[in-house]
C-alpha atoms as a PDB file:
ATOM      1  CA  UNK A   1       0.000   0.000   0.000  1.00  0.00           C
ATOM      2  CA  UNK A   2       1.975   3.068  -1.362  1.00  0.00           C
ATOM      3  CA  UNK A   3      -0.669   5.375  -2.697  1.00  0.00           C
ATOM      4  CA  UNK A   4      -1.310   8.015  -0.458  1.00  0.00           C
ATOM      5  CA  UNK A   5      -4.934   8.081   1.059  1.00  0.00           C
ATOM      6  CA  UNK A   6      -7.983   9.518  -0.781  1.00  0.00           C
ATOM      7  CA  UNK A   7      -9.234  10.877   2.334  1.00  0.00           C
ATOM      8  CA  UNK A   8      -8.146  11.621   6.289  1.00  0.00           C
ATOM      9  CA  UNK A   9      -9.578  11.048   9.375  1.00  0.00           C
ATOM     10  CA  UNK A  10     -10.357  14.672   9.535  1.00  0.00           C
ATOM     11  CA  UNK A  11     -12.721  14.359   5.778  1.00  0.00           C
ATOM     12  CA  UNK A  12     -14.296  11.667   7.694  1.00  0.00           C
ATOM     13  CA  UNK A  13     -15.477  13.406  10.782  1.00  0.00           C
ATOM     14  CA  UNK A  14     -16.793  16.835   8.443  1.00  0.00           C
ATOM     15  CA  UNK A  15     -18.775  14.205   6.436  1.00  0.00           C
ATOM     16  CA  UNK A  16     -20.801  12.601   9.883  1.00  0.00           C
ATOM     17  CA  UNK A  17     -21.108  15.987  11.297  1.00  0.00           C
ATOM     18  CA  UNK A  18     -22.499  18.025   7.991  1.00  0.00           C
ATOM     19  CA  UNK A  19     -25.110  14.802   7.546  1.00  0.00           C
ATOM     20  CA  UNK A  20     -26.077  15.153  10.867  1.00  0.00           C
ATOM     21  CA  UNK A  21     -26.077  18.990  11.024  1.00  0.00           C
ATOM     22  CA  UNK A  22     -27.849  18.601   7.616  1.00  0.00           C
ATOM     23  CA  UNK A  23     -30.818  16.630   9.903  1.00  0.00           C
ATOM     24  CA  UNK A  24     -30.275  12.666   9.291  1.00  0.00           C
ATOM     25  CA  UNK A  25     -30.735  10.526  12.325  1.00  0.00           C
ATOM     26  CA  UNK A  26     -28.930   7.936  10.951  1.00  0.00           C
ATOM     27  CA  UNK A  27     -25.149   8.506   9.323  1.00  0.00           C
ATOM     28  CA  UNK A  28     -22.746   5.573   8.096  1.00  0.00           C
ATOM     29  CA  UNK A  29     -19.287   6.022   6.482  1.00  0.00           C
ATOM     30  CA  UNK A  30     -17.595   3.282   4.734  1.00  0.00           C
ATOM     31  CA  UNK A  31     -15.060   2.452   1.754  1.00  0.00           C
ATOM     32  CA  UNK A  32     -16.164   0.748  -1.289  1.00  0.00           C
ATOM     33  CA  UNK A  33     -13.293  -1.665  -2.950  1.00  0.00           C
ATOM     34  CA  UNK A  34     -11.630   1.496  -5.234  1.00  0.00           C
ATOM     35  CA  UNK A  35     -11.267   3.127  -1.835  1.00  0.00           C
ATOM     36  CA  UNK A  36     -13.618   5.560  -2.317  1.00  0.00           C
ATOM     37  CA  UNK A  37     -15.443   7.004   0.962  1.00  0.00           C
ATOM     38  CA  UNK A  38     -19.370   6.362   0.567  1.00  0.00           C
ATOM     39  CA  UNK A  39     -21.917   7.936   2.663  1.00  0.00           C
ATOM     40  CA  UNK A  40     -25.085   6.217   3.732  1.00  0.00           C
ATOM     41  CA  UNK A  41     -27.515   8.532   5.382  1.00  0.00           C
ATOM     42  CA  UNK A  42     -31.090   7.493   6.436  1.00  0.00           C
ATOM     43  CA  UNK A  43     -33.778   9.789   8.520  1.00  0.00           C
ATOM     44  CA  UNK A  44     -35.776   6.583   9.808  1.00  0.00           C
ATOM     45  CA  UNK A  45     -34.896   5.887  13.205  1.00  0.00           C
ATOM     46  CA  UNK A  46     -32.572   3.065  13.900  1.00  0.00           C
ATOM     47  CA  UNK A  47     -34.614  -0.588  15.392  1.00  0.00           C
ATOM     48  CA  UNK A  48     -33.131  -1.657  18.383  1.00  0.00           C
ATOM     49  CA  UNK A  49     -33.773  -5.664  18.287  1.00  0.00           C
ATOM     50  CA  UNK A  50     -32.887  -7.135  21.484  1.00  0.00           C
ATOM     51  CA  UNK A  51     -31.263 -10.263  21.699  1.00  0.00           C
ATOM     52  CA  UNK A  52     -33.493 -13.843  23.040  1.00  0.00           C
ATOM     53  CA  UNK A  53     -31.326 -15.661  25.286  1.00  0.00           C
ATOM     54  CA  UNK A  54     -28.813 -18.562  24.123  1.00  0.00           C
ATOM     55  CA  UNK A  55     -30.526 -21.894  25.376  1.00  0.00           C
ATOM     56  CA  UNK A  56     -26.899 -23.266  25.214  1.00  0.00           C
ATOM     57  CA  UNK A  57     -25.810 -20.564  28.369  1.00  0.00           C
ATOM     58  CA  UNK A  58     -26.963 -22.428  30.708  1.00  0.00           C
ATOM     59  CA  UNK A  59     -24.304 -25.564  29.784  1.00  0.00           C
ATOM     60  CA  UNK A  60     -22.145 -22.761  29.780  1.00  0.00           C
ATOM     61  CA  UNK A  61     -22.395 -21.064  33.466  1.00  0.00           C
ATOM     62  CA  UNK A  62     -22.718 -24.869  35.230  1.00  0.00           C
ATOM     63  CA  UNK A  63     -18.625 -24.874  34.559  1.00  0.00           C
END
């Protein structure tokens, strides 16, 4: 890896704060395969799905 970076730390942080400045409740940042920085931005509020317990954890804590 000897090309220089597309993008800093710094690029990253203006993009999630000007998305949610800009009024999204939702903001994800990733890199696609060329290494480009792609923005996901969403203003439906994020499900929280909680977890059902692991029938297996009760092998588990008899140890």
């Amino acid at each position: 890896m000897t090309a220089p970076a597309r993008f800093t730390k710094t690029d990253i942080k203006r993009a999630l704060s000007g998305a949610r400045e800009a009024g999204f409740a939702r903001v994800r940042v990733g890199i696609d395969v060329n290494g480009n920085m792609v923005i996901d931005a969403s203003d439906d509020p994020m499900t929280i799905v909680e977890a059902t317990p692991n029938p297996l954890d009760r092998l588990l804590k008899g140890r």
